[in-house]
N, C-alpha and C. Protein backbone atom coordinates (compact mmCIF):
# COMPACT_ATOMS: atom_id res chain seq x y z
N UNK A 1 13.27 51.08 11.00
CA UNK A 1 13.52 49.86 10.27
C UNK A 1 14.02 48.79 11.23
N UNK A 2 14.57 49.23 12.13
CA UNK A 2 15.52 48.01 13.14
C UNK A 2 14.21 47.71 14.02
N UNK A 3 13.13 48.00 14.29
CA UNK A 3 12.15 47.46 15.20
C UNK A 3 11.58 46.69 14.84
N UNK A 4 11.17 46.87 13.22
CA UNK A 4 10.72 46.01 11.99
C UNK A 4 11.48 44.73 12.35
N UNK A 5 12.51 45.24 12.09
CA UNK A 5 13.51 43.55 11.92
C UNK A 5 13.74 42.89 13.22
N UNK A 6 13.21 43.81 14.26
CA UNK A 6 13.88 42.83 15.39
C UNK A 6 12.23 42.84 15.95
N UNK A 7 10.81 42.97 15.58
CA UNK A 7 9.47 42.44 15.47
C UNK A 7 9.58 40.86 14.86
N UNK A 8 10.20 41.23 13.54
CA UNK A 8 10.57 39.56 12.74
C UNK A 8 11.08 38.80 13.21
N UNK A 9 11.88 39.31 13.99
CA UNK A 9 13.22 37.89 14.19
C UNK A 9 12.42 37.36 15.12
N UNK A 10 12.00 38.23 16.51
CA UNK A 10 11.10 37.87 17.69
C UNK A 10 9.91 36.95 17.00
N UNK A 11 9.41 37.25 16.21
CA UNK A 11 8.16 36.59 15.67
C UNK A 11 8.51 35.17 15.67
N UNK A 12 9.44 34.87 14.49
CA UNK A 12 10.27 33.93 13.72
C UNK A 12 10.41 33.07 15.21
N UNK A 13 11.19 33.51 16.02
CA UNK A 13 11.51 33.06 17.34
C UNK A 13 10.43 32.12 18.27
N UNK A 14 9.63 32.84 18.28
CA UNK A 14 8.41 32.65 18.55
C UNK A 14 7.85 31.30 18.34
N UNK A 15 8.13 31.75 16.61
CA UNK A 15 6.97 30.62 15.71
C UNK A 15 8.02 29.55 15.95
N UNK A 16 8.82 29.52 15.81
CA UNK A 16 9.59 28.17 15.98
C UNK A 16 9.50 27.56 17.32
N UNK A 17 9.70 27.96 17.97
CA UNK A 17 9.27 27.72 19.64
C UNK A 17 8.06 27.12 19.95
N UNK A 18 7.21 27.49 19.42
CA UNK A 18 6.02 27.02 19.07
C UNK A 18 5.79 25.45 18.72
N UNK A 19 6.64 25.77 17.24
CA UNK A 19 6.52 24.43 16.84
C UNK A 19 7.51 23.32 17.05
N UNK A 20 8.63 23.85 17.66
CA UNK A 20 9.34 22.87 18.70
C UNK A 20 8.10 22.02 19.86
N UNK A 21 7.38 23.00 20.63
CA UNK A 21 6.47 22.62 21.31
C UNK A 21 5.48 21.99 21.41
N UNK A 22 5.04 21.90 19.96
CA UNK A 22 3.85 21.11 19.47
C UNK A 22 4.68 19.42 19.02
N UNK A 23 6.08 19.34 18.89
CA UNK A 23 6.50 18.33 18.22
C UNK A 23 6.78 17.59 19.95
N UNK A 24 7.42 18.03 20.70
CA UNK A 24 7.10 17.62 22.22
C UNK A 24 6.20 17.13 22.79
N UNK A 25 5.25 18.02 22.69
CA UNK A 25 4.11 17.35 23.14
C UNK A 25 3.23 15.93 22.47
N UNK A 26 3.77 16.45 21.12
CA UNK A 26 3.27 14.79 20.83
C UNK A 26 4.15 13.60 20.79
N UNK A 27 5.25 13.91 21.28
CA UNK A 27 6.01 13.09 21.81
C UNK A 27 5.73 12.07 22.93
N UNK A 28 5.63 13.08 23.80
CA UNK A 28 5.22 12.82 25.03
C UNK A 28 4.16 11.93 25.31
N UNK A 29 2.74 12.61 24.07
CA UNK A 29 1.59 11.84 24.55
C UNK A 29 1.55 10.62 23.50
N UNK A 30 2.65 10.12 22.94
CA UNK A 30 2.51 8.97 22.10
C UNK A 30 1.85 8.96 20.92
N UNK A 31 1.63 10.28 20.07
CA UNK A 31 1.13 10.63 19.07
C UNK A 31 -0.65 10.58 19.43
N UNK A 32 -0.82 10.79 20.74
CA UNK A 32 -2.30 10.74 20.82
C UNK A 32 -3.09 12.20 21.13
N UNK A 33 -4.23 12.05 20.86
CA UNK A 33 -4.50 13.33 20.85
C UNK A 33 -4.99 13.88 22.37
N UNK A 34 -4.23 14.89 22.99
CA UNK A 34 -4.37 14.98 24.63
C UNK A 34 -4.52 16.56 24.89
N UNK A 35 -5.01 17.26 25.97
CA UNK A 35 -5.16 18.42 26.40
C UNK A 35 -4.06 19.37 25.76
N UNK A 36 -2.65 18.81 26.42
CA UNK A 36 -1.20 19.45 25.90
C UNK A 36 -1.04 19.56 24.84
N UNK A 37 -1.35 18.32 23.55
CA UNK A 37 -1.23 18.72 22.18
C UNK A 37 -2.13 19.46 21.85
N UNK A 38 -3.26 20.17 21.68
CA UNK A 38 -3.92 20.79 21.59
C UNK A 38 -3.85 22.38 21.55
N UNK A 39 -3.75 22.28 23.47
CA UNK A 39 -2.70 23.41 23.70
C UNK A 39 -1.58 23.96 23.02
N UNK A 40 -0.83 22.73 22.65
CA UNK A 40 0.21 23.47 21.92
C UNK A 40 0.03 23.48 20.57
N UNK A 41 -0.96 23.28 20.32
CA UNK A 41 -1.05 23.07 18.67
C UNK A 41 -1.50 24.87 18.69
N UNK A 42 -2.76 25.03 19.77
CA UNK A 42 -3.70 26.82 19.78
C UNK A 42 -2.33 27.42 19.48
N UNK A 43 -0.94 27.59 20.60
CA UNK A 43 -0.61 28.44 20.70
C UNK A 43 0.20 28.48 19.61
N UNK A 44 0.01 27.33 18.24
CA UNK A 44 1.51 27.28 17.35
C UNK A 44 0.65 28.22 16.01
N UNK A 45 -0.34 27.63 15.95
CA UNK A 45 -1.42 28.71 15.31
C UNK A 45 -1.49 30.25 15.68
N UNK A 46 -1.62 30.77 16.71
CA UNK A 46 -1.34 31.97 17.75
C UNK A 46 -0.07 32.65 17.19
N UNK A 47 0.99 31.91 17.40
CA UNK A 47 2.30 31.90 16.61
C UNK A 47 2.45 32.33 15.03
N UNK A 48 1.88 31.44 14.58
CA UNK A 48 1.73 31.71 13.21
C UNK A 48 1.50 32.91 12.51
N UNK A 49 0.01 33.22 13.38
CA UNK A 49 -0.69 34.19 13.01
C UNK A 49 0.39 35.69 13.29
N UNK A 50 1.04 35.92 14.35
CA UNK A 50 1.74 36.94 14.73
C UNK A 50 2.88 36.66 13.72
N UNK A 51 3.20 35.90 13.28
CA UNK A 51 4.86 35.77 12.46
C UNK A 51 4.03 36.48 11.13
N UNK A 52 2.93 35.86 10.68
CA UNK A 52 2.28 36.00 9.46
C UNK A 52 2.33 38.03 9.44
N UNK A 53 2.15 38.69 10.79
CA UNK A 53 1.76 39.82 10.62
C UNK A 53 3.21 40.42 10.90
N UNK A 54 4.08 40.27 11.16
CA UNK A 54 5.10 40.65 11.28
C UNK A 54 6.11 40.64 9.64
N UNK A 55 5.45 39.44 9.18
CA UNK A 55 6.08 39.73 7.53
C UNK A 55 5.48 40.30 6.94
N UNK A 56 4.14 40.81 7.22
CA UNK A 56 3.18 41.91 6.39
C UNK A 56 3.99 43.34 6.53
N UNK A 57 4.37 43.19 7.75
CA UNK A 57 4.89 44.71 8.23
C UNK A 57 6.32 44.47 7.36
N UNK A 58 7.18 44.08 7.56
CA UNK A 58 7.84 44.19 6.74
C UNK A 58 8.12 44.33 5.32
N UNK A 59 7.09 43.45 4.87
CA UNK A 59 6.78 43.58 3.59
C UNK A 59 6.33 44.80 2.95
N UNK A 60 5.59 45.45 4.02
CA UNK A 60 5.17 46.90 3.57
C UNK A 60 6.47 48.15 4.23
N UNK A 61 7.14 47.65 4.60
CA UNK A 61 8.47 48.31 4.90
C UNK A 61 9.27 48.66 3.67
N UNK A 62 9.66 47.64 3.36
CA UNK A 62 10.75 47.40 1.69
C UNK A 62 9.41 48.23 0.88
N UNK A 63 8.24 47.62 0.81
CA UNK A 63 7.89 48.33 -0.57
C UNK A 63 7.64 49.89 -0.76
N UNK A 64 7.54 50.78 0.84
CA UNK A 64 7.59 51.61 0.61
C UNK A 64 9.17 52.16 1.12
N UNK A 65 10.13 51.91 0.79
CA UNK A 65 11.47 52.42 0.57
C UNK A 65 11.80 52.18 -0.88
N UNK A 66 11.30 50.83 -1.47
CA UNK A 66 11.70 50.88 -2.46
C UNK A 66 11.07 51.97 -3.46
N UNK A 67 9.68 52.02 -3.19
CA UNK A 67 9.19 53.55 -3.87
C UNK A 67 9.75 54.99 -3.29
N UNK A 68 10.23 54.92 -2.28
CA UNK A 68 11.30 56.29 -2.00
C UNK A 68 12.42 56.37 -2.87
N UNK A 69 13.13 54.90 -2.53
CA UNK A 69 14.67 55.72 -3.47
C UNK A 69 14.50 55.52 -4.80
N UNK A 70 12.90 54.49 -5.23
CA UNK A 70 12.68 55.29 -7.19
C UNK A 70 12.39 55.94 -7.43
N UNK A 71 11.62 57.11 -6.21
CA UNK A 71 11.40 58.72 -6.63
C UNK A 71 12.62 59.24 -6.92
N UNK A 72 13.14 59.22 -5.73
CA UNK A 72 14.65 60.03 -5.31
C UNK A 72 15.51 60.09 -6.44
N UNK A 73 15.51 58.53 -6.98
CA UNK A 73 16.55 58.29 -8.41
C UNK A 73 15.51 59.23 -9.69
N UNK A 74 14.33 58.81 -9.84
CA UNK A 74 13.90 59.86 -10.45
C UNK A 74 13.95 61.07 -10.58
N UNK A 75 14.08 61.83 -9.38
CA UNK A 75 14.39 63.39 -9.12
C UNK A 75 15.76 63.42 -9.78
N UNK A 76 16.63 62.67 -9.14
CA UNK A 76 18.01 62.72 -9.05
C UNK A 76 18.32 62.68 -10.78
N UNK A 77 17.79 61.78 -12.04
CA UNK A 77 17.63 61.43 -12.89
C UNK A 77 17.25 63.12 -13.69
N UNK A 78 15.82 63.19 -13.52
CA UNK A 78 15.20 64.31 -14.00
C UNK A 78 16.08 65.84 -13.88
N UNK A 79 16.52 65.80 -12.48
CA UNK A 79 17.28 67.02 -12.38
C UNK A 79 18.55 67.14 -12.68
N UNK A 80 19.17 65.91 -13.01
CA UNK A 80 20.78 65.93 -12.98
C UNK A 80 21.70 65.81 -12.19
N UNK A 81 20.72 65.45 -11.08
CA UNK A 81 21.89 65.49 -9.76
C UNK A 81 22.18 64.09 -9.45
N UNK A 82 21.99 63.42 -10.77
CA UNK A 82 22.82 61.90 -10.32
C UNK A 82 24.10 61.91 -11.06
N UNK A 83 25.04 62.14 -9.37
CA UNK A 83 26.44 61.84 -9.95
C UNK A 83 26.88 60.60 -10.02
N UNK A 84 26.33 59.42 -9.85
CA UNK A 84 27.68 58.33 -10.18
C UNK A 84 26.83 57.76 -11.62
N UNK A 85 25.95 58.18 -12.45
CA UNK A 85 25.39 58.09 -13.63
C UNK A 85 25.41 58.83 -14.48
N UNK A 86 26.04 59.70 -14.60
CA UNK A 86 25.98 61.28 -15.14
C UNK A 86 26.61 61.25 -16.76
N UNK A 87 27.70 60.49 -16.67
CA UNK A 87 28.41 60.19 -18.39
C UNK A 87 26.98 59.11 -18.82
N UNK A 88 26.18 58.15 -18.22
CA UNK A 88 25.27 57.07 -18.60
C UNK A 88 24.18 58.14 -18.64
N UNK A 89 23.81 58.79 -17.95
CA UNK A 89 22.51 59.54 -18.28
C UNK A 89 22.86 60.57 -19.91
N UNK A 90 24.17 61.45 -20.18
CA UNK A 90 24.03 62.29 -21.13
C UNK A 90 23.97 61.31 -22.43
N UNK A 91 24.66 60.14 -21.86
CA UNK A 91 24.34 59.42 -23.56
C UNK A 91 23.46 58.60 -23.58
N UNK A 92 22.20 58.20 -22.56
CA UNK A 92 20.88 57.85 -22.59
C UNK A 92 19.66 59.09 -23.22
N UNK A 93 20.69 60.37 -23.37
CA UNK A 93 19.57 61.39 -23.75
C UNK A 93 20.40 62.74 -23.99
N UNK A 94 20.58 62.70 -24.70
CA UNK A 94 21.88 63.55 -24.95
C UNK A 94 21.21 64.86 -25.28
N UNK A 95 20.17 64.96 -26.34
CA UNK A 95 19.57 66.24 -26.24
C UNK A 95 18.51 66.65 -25.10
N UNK A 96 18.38 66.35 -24.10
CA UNK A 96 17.32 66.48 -23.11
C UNK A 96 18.19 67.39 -21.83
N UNK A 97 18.13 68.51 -21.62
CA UNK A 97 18.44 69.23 -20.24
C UNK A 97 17.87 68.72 -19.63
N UNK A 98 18.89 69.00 -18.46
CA UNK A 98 18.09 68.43 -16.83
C UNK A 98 16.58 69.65 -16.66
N UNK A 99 16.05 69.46 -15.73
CA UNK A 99 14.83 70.51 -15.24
C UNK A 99 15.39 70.40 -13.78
N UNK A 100 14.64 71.55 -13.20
CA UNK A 100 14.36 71.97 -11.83
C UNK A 100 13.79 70.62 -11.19
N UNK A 101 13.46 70.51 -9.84
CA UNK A 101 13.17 69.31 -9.14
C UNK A 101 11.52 70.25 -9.06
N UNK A 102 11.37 71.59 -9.20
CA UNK A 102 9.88 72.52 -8.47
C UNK A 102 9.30 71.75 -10.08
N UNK A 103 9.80 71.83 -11.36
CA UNK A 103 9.33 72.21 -12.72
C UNK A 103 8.85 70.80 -12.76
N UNK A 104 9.29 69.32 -12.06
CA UNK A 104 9.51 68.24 -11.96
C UNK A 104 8.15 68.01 -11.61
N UNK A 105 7.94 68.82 -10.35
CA UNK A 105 6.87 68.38 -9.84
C UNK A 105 5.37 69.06 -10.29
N UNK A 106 5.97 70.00 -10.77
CA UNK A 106 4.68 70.54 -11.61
C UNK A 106 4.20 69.73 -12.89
N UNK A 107 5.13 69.54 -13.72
CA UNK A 107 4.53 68.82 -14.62
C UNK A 107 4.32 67.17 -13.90
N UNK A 108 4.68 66.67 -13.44
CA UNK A 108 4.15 65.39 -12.60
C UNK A 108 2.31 65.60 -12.13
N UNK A 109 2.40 66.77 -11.33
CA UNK A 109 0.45 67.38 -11.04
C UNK A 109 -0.29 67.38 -11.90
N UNK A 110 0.83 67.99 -12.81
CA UNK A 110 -0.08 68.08 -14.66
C UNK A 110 -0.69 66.93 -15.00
N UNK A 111 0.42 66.37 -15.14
CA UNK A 111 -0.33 64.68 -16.23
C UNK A 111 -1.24 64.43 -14.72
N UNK A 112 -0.90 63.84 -13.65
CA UNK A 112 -2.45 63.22 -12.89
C UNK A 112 -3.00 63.84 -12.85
N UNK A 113 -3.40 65.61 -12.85
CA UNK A 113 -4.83 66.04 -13.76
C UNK A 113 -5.22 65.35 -15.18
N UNK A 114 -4.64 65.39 -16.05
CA UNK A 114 -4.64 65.24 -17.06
C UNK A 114 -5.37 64.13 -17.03
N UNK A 115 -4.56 63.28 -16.76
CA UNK A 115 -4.84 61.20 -16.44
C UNK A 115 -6.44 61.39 -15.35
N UNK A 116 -6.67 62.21 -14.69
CA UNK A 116 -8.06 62.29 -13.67
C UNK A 116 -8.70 62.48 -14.80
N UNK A 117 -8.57 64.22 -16.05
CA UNK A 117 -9.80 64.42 -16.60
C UNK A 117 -9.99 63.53 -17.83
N UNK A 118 -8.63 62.33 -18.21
CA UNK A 118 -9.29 61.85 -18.97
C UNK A 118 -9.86 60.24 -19.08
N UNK A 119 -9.53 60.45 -17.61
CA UNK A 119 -10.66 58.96 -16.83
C UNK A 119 -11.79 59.42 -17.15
N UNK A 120 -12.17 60.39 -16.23
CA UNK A 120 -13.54 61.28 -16.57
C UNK A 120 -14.19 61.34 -18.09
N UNK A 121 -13.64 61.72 -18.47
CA UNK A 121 -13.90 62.18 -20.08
C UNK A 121 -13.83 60.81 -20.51
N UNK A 122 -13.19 59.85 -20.74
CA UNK A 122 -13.67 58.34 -20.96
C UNK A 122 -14.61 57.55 -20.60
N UNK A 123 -15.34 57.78 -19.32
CA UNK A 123 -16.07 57.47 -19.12
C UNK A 123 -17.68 57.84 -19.45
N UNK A 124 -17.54 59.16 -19.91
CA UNK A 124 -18.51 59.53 -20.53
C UNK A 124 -18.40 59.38 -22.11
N UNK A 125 -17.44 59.00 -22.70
CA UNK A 125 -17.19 58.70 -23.83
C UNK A 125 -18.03 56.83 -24.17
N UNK A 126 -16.98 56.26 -23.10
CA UNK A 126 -17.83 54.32 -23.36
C UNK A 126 -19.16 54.84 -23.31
N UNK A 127 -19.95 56.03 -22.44
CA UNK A 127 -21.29 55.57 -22.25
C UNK A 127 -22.24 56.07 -23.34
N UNK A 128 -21.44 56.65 -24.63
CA UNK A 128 -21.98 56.76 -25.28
C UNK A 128 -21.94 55.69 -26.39
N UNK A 129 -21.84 54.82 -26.33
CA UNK A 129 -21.65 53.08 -26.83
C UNK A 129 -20.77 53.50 -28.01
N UNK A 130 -20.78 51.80 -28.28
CA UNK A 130 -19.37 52.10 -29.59
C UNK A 130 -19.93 52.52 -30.97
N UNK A 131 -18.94 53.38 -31.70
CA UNK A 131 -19.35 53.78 -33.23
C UNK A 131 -19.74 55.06 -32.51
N UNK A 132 -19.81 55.38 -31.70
CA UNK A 132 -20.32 56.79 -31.12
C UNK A 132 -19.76 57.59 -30.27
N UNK A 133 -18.55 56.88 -29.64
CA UNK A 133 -17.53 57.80 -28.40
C UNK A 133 -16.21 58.17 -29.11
N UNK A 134 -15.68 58.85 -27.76
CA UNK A 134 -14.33 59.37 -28.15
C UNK A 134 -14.68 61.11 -28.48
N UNK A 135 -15.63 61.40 -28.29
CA UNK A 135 -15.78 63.10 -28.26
C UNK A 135 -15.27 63.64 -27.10
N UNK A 136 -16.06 62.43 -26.19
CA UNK A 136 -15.53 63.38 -24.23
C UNK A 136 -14.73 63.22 -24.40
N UNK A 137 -13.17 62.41 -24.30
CA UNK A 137 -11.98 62.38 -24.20
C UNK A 137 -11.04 63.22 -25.19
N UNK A 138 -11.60 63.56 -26.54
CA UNK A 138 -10.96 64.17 -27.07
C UNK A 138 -11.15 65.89 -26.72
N UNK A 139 -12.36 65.84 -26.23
CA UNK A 139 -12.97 67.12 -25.76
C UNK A 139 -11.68 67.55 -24.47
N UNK A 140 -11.61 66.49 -23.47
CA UNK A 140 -10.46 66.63 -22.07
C UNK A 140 -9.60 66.93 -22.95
N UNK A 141 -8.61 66.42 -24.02
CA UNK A 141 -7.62 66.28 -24.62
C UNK A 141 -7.28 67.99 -25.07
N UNK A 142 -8.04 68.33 -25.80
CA UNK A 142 -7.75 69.27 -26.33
C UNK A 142 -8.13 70.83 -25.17
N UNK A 143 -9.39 70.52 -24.32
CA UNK A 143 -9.37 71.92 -23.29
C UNK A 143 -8.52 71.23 -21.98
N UNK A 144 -8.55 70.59 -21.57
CA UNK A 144 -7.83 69.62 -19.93
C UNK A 144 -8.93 70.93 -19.10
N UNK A 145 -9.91 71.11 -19.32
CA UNK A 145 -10.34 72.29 -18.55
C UNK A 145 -10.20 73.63 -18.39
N UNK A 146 -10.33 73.59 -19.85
CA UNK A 146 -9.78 75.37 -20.33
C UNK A 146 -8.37 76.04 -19.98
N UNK A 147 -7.37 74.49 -19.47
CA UNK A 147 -6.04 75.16 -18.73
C UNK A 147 -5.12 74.72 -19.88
N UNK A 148 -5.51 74.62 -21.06
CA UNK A 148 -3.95 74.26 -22.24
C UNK A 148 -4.56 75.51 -23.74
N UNK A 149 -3.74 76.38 -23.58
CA UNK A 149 -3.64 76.59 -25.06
C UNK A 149 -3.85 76.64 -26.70
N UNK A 150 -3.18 76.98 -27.50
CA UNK A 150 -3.35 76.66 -28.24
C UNK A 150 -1.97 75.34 -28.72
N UNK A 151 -1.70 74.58 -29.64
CA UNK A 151 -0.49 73.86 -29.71
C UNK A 151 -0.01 72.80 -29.00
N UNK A 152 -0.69 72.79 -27.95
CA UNK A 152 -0.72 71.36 -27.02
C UNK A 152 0.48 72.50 -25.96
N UNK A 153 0.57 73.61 -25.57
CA UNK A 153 1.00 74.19 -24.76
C UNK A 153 0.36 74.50 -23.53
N UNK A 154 0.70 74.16 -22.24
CA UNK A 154 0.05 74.26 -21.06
C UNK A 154 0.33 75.66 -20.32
N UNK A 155 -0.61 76.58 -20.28
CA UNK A 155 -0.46 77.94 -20.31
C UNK A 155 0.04 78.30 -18.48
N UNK A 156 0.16 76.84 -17.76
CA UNK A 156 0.50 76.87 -16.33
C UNK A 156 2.01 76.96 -16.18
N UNK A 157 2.38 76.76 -17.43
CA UNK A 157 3.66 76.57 -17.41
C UNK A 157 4.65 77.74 -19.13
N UNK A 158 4.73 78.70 -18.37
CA UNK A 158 5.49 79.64 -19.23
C UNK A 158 6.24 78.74 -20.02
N UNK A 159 7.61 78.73 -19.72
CA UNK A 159 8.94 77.95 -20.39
C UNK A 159 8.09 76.97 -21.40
N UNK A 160 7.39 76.05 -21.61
CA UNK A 160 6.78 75.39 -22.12
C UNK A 160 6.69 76.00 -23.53
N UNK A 161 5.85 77.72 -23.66
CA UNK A 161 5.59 78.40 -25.14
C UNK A 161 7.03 78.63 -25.39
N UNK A 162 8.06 78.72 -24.62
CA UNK A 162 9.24 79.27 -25.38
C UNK A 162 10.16 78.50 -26.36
């Protein structure tokens, strides 16, 4: 993260320098248009372009931390192991036990199968035009691929029939 930020600052640095340089030079040449302004105009563009990619990187820095610690709080959430929320979580859900973080992630695999076969299965459903679909998807719905039960019970997962 600190290379990130000290890529930015350098950038930032940069770009300003830049455009200190371009305001000089047309100083100099009396607001006319000359070799030097030019020059310094390429390299404020040059500039730009590197600052521009240096906030990309960052930008994709934060967004994938911020999807780390909303897993993490999720786990932490799901399993119970968030202690400074713990009186706010039992009375956000008072009849709901925590689960395992393994049971967490199993049923998480589940539904994006689920959500895959019933993209799939929808799509063969629209193509049977309207007044006429909704068999494929209800078809995914009820087998998910011969892996659910009877009862809407997922036979991958014991605890589930109990």
């Amino acid at each position: 993260m600190e290379a990130t930020v000290n890529e930015l600052s350098d950038a930032y640095q940069e770009f300003v320098a830049a455009a200190a340089a371009v305001l000089e030079a047309r100083g100099q040449s009396g607001g006319e248009k000359t070799a030097a302004t030019d020059a310094a105009l390429e390299a404020f563009k040059q500039r730009w372009e590197l600052f521009r990619v240096a906030c990309d990187h960052a930008e994709e820095l934060v967004e994938s931390i911020r999807q780390r610690i909303g897993s993490e709080c999720l786990v932490d959430e799901a399993t119970g192991a968030s202690s400074s929320s713990s009186a706010s979580s039992a009375l956000a859900a008072p009849g709901i036990k925590p689960i395992s973080a393994v049971r967490l992630e199993q049923m998480s695999k589940a539904v994006r199968w689920l959500v895959i076969e019933l993209q799939h299965g929808a799509g063969g459903a629209s193509a049977a035009g309207p007044g006429g679909g909704g068999s494929g998807a209800a078809a995914v719905v009820a087998g998910a691929g011969g892996q659910h039960g009877h009862g809407g019970v997922d036979v991958r997962f014991p605890e589930d029939g109990a």
